[in-house]
C-alpha atoms as a PDB file:
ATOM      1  CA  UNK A   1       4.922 -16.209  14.715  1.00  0.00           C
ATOM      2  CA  UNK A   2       4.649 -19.239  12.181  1.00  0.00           C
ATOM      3  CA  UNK A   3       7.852 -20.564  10.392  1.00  0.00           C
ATOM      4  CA  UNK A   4       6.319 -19.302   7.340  1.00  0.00           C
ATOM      5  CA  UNK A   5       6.111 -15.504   8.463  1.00  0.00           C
ATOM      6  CA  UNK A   6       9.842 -15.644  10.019  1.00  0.00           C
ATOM      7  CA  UNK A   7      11.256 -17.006   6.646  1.00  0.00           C
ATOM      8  CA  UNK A   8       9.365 -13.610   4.899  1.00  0.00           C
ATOM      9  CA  UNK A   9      10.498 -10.847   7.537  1.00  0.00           C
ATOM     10  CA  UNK A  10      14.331 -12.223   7.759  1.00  0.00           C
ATOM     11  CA  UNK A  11      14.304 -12.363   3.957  1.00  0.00           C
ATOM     12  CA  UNK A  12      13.137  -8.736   3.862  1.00  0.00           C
ATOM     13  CA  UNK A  13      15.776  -7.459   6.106  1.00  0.00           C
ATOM     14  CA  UNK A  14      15.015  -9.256   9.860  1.00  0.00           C
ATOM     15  CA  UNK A  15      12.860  -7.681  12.662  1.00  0.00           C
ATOM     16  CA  UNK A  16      16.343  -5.974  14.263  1.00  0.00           C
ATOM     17  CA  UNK A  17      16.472  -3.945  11.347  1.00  0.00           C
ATOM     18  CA  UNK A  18      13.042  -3.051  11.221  1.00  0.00           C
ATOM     19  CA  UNK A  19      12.931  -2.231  14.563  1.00  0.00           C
ATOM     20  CA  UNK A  20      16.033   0.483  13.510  1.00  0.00           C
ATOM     21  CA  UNK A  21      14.117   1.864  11.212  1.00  0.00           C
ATOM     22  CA  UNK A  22      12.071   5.491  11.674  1.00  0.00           C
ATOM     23  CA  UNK A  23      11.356   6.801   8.641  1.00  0.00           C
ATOM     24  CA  UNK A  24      10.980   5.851   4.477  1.00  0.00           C
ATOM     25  CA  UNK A  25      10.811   8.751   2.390  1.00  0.00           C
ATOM     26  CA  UNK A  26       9.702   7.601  -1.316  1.00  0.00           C
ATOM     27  CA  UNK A  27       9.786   9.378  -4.690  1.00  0.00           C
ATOM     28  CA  UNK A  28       7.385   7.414  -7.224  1.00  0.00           C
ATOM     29  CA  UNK A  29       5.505   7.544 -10.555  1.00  0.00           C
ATOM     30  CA  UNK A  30       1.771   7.125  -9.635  1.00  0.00           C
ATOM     31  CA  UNK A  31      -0.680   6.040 -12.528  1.00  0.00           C
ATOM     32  CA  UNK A  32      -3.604   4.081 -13.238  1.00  0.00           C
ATOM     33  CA  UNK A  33      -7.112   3.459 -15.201  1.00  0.00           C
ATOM     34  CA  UNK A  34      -8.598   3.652 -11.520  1.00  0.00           C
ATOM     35  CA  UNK A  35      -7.408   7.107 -10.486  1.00  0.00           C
ATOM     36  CA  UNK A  36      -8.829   8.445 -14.570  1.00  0.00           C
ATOM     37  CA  UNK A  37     -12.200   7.171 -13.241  1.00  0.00           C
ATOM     38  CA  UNK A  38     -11.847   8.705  -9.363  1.00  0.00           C
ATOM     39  CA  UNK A  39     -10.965  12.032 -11.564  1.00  0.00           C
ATOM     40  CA  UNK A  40      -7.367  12.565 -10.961  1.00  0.00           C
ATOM     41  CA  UNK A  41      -6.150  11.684 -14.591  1.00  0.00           C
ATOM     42  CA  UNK A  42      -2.738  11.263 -15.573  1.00  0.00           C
ATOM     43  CA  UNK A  43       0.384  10.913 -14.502  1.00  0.00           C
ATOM     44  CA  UNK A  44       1.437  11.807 -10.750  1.00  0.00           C
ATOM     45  CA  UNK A  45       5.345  11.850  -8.977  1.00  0.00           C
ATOM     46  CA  UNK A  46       4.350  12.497  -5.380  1.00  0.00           C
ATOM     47  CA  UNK A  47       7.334  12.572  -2.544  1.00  0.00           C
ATOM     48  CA  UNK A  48       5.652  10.392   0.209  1.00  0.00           C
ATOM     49  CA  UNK A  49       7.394  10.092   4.235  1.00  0.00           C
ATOM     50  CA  UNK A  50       5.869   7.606   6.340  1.00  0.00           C
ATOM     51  CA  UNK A  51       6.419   6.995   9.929  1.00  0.00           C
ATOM     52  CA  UNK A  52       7.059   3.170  10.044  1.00  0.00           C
ATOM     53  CA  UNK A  53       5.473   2.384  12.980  1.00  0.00           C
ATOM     54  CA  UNK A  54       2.332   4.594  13.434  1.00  0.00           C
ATOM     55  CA  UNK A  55       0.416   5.027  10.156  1.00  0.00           C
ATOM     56  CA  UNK A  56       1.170   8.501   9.222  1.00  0.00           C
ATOM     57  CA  UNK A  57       1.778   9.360   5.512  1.00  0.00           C
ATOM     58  CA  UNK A  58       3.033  12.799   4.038  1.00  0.00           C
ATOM     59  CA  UNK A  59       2.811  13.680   0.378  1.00  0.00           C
ATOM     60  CA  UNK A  60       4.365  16.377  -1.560  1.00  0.00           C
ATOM     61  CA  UNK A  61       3.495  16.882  -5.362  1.00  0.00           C
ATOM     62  CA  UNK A  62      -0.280  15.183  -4.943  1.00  0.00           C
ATOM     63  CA  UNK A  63      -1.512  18.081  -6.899  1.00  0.00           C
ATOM     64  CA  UNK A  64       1.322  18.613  -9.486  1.00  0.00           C
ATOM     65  CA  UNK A  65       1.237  22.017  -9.108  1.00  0.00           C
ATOM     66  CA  UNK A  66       1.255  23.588  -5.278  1.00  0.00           C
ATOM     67  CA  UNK A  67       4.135  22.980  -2.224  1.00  0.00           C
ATOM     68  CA  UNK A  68       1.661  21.986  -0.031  1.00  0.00           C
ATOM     69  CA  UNK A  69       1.084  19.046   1.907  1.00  0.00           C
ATOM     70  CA  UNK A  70      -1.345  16.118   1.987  1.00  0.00           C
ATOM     71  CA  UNK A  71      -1.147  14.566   5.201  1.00  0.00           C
ATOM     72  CA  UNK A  72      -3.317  11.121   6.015  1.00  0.00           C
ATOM     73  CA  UNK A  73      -3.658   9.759   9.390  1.00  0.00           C
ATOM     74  CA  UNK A  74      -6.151   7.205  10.535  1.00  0.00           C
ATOM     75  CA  UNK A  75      -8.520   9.233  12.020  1.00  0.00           C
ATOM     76  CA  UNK A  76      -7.797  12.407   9.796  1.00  0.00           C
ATOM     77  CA  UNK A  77      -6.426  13.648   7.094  1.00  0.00           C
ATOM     78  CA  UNK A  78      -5.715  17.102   5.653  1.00  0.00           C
ATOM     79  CA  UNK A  79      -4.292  19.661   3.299  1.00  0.00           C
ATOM     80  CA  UNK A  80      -1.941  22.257   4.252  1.00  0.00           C
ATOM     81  CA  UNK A  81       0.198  24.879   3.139  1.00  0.00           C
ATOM     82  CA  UNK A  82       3.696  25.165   3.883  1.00  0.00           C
ATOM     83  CA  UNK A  83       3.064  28.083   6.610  1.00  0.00           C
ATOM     84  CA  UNK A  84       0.981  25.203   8.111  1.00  0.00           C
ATOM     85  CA  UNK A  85      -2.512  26.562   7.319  1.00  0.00           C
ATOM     86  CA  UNK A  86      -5.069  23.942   6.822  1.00  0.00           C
ATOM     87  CA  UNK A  87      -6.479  24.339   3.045  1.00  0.00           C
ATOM     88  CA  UNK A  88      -9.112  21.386   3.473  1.00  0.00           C
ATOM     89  CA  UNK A  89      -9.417  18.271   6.175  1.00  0.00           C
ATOM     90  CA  UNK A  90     -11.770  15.484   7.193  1.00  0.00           C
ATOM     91  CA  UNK A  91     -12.162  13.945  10.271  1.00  0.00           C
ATOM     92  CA  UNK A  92     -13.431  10.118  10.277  1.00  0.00           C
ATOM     93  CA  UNK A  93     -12.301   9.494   6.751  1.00  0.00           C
ATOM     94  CA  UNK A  94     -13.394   6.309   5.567  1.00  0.00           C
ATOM     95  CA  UNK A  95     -17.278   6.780   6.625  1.00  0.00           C
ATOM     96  CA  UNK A  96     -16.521   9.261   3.610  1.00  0.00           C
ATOM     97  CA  UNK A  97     -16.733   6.534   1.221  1.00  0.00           C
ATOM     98  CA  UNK A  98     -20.134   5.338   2.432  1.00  0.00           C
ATOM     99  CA  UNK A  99     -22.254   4.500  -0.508  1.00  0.00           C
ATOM    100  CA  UNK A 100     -19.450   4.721  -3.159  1.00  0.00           C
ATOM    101  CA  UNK A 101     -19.010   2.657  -5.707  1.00  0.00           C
ATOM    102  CA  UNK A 102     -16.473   2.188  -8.425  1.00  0.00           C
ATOM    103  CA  UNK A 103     -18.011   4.942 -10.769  1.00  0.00           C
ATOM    104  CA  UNK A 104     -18.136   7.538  -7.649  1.00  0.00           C
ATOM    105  CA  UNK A 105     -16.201  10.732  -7.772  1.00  0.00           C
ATOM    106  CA  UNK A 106     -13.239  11.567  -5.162  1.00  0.00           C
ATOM    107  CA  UNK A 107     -12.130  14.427  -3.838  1.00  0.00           C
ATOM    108  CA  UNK A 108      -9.017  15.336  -2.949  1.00  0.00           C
ATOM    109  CA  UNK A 109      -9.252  14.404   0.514  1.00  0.00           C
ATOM    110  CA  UNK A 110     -10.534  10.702  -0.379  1.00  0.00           C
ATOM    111  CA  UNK A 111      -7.264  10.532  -2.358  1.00  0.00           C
ATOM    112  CA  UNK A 112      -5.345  11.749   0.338  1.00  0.00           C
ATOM    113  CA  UNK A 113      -6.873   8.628   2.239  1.00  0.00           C
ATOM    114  CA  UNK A 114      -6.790   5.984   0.313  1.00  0.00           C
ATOM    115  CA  UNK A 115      -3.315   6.807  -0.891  1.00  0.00           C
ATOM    116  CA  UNK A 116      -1.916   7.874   2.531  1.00  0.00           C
ATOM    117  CA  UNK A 117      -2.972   4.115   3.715  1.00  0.00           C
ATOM    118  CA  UNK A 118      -2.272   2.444   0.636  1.00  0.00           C
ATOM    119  CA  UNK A 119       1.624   3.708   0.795  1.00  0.00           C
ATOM    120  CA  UNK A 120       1.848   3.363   4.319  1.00  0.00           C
ATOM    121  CA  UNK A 121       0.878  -0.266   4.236  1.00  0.00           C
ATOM    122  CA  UNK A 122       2.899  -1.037   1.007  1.00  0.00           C
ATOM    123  CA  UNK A 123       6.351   0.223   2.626  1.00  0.00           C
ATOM    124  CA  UNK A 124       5.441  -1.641   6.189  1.00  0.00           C
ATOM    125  CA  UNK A 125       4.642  -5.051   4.900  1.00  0.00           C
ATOM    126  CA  UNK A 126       5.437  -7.446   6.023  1.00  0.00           C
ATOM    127  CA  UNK A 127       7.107  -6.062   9.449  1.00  0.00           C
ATOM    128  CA  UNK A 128       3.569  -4.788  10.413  1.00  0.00           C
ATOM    129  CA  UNK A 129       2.141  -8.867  10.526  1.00  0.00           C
ATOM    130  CA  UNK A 130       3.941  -9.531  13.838  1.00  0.00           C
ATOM    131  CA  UNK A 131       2.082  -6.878  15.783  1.00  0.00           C
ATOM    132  CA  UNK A 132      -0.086  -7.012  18.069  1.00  0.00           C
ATOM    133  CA  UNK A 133      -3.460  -7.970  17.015  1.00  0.00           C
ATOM    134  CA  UNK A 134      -2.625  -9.632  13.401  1.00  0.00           C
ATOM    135  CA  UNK A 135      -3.481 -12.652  12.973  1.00  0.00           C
ATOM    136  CA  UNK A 136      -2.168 -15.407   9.779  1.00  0.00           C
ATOM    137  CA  UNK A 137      -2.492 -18.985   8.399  1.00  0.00           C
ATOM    138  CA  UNK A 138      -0.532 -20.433   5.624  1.00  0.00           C
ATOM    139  CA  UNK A 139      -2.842 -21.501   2.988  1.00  0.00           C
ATOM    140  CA  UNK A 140      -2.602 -24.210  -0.188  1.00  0.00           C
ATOM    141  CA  UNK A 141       0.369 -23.074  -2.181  1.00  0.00           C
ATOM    142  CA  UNK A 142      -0.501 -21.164  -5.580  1.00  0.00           C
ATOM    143  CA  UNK A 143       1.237 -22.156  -9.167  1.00  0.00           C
ATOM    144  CA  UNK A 144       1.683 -18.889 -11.398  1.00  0.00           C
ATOM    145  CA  UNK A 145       4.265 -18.447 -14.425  1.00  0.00           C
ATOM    146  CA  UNK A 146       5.974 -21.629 -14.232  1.00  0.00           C
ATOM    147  CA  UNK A 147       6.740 -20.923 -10.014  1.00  0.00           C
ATOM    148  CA  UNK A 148       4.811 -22.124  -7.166  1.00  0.00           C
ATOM    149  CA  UNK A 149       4.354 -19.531  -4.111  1.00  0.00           C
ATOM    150  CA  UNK A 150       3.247 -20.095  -0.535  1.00  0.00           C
ATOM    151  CA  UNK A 151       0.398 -17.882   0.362  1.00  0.00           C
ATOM    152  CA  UNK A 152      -0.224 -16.439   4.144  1.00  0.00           C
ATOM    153  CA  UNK A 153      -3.581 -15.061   4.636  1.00  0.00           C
ATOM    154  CA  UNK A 154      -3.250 -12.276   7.035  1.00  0.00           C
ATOM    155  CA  UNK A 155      -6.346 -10.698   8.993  1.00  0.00           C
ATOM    156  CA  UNK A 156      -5.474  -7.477  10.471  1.00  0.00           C
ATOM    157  CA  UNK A 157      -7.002  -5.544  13.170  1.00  0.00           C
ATOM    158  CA  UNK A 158     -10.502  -4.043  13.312  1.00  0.00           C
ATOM    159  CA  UNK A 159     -10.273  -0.675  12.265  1.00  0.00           C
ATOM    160  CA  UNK A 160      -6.931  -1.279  10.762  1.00  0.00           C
ATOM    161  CA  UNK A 161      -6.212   1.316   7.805  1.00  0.00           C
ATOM    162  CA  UNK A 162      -5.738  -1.132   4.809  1.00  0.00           C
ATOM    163  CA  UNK A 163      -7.482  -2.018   1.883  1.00  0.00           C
ATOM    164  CA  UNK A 164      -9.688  -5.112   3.732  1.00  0.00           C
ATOM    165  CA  UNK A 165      -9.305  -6.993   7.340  1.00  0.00           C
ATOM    166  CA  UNK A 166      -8.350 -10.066   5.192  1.00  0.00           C
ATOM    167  CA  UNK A 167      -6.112 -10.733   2.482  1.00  0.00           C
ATOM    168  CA  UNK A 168      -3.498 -12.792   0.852  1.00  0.00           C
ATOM    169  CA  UNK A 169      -0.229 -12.614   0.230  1.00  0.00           C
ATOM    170  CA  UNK A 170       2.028 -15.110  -2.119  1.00  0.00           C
ATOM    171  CA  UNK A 171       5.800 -15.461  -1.508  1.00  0.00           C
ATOM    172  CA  UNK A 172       8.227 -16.844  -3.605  1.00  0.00           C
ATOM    173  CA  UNK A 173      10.775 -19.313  -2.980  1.00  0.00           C
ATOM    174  CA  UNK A 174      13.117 -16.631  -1.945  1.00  0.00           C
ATOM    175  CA  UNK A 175      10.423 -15.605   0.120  1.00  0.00           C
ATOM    176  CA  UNK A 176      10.082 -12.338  -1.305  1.00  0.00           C
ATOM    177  CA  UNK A 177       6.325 -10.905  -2.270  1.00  0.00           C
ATOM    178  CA  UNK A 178       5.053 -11.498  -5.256  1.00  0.00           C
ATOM    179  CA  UNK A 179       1.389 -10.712  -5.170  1.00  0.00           C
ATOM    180  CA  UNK A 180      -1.271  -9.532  -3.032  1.00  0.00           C
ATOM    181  CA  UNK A 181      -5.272 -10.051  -3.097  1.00  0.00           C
ATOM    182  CA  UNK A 182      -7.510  -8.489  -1.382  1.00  0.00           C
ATOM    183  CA  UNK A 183     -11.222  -6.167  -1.956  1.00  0.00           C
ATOM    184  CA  UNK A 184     -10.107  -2.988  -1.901  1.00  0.00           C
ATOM    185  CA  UNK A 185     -13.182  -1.721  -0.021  1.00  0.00           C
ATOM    186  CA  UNK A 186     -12.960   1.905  -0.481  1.00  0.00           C
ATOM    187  CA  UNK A 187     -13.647   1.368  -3.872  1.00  0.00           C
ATOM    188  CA  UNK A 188     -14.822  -1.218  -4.552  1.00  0.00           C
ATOM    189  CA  UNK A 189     -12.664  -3.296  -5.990  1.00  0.00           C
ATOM    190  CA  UNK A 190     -11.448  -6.368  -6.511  1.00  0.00           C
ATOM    191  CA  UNK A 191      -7.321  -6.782  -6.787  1.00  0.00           C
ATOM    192  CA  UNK A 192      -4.536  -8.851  -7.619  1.00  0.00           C
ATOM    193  CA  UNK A 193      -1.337  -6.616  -7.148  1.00  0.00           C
ATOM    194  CA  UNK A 194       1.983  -7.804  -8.203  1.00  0.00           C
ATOM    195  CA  UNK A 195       5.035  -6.881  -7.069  1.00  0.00           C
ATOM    196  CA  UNK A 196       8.824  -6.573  -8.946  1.00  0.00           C
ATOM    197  CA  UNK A 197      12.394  -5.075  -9.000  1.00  0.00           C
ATOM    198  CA  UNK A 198      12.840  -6.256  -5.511  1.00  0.00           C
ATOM    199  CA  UNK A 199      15.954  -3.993  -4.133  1.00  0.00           C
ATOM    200  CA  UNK A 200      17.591  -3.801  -0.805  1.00  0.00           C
ATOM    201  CA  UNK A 201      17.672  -0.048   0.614  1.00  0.00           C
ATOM    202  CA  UNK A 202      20.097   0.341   3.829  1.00  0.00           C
ATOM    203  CA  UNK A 203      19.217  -3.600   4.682  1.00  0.00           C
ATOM    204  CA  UNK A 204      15.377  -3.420   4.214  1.00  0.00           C
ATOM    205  CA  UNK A 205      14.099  -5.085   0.543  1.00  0.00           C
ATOM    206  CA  UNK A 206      11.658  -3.666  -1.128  1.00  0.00           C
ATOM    207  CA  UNK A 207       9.790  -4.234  -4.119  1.00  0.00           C
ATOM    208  CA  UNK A 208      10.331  -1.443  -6.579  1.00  0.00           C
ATOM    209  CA  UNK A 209       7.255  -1.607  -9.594  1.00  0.00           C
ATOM    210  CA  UNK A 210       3.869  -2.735  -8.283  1.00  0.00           C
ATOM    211  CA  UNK A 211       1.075  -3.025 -10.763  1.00  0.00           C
ATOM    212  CA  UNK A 212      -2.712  -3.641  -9.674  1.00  0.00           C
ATOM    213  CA  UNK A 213      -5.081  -5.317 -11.652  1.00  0.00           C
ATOM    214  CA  UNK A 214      -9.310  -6.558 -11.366  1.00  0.00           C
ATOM    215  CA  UNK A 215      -9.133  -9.965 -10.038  1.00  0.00           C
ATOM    216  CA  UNK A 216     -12.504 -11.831 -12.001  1.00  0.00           C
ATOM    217  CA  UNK A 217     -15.261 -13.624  -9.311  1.00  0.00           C
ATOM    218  CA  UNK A 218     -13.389 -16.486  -9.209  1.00  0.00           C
ATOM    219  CA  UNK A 219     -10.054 -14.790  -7.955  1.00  0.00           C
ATOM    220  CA  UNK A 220      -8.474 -14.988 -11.594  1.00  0.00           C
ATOM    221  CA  UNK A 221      -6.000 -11.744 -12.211  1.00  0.00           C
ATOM    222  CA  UNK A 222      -6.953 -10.118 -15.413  1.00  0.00           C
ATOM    223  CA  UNK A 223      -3.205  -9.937 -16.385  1.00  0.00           C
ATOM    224  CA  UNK A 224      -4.805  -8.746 -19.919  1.00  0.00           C
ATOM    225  CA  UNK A 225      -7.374  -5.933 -18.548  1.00  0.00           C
ATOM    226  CA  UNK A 226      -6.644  -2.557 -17.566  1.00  0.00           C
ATOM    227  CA  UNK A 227      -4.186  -1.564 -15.162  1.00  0.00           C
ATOM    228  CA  UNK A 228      -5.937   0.209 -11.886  1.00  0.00           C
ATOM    229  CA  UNK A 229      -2.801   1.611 -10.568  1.00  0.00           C
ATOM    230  CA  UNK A 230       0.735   1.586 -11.373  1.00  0.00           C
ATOM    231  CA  UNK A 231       3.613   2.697  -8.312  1.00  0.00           C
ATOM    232  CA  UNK A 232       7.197   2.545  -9.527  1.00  0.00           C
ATOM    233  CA  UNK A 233       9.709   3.411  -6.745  1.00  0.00           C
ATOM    234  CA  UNK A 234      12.272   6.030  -8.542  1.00  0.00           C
ATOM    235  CA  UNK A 235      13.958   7.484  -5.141  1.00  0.00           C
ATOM    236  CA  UNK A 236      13.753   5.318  -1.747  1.00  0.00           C
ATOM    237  CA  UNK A 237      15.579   6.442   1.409  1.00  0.00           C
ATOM    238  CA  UNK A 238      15.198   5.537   5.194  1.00  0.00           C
ATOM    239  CA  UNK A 239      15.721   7.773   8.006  1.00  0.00           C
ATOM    240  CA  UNK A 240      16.960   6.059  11.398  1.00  0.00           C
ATOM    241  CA  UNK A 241      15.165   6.181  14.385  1.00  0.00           C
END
């Protein structure tokens, strides 16, 4: 593990802790010009519970209307009702977004997918960089807003679920995250995500607002532009192993 990656997981609450930790059950406001053109318009406050260390997300409240839930897992994902009966599921669920592009429809099971992955990964990082099979370099350090942040560049796994195998993340000089880029390939897009309200929950720190925004061609965030998604953390709790 590099000096630089030790300094980010102590100041986020140590491996010990992490290695404690079972459970994160979220409450959050869920928003974005991105999920108006995927067809889910509006404004969303899903419940998620992920399993921190197999990627497993739950969601209540996906729908806004219904008690059932949205379950994403790697390999699957699926809809049921509280009785357990499956409403809808999908098997392989990333060769589902073969051929999309930005413009392209989702249904409700893509959103269960790239959501259920998208949360998962959020709540994990940066714990999930010392497993097995990541791999990171410290690149050039970046100047934004008067601060200057050292940047890891962090290639996961093949067939990891994230947003891209490689992709950067800038830490301040608390070494805390402040941003992450990456393609987000599922749809497309190209992101600079920033990160704020950083709060410590039961010795784990989180960051509590996230915004995304279209990074231009020559990795420029359009600060200006439309906001793709917006997450703002109103309930966190964990749950012990």
């Amino acid at each position: 593990m590099s000096d630089l990656l030790r300094s980010v997981i102590n100041a986020h609450g140590g491996t010990n802790r992490w290695q404690e930790v079972g459970a994160i059950d979220v409450t959050f406001n869920f928003w974005g010009a991105l999920l108006d053109l995927k067809g889910f318009p509006g404004h969303f406050l899903p419940i998620a519970s992920i399993d921190a260390h197999t990627p497993r997300t739950t969601f209540l409240h996906l729908d806004r209307e219904s008690e059932n839930r949205w379950i994403f897992t790697p390999d699957r994902v699926w809809i049921e009702r509280p009785d357990g009966s499956v409403v809808a599921e999908r098997n392989q669920p990333r060769a589902a977004f073969a051929g999309h592009v930005r413009e392209t429809p989702w249904d409700e099971l893509h959103l269960t997918y790239f959501a259920g992955y998208a949360v998962w990964n959020y709540l994990t990082i940066p714990f999930i960089f010392s497993e097995p099979g990541f791999s990171t370099r410290e690149l050039e350090p970046h100047t934004e807003n008067g601060e200057t942040w050292r940047r890891l560049e962090v290639t996961h796994p093949d067939h990891f679920p994230t947003h891209t195998k490689v992709q950067t993340f800038y830490f301040g000089e608390d070494f805390l995250l402040r941003r992450m880029d990456y393609v987000a390939d599922v749809v497309s897009g190209v992101a600079a995500h920033y990160t704020y309200d950083m709060k410590t929950v039961e010795g784990i720190t989180f960051p509590h607002f996230r915004r995304v925004v279209r990074r231009s061609p020559d990795g420029r965030a359009l600060i200006s532009g439309p906001t793709s998604f917006v997450l703002d953390y109103t309930q966190l709790h964990i749950r012990n192993r």
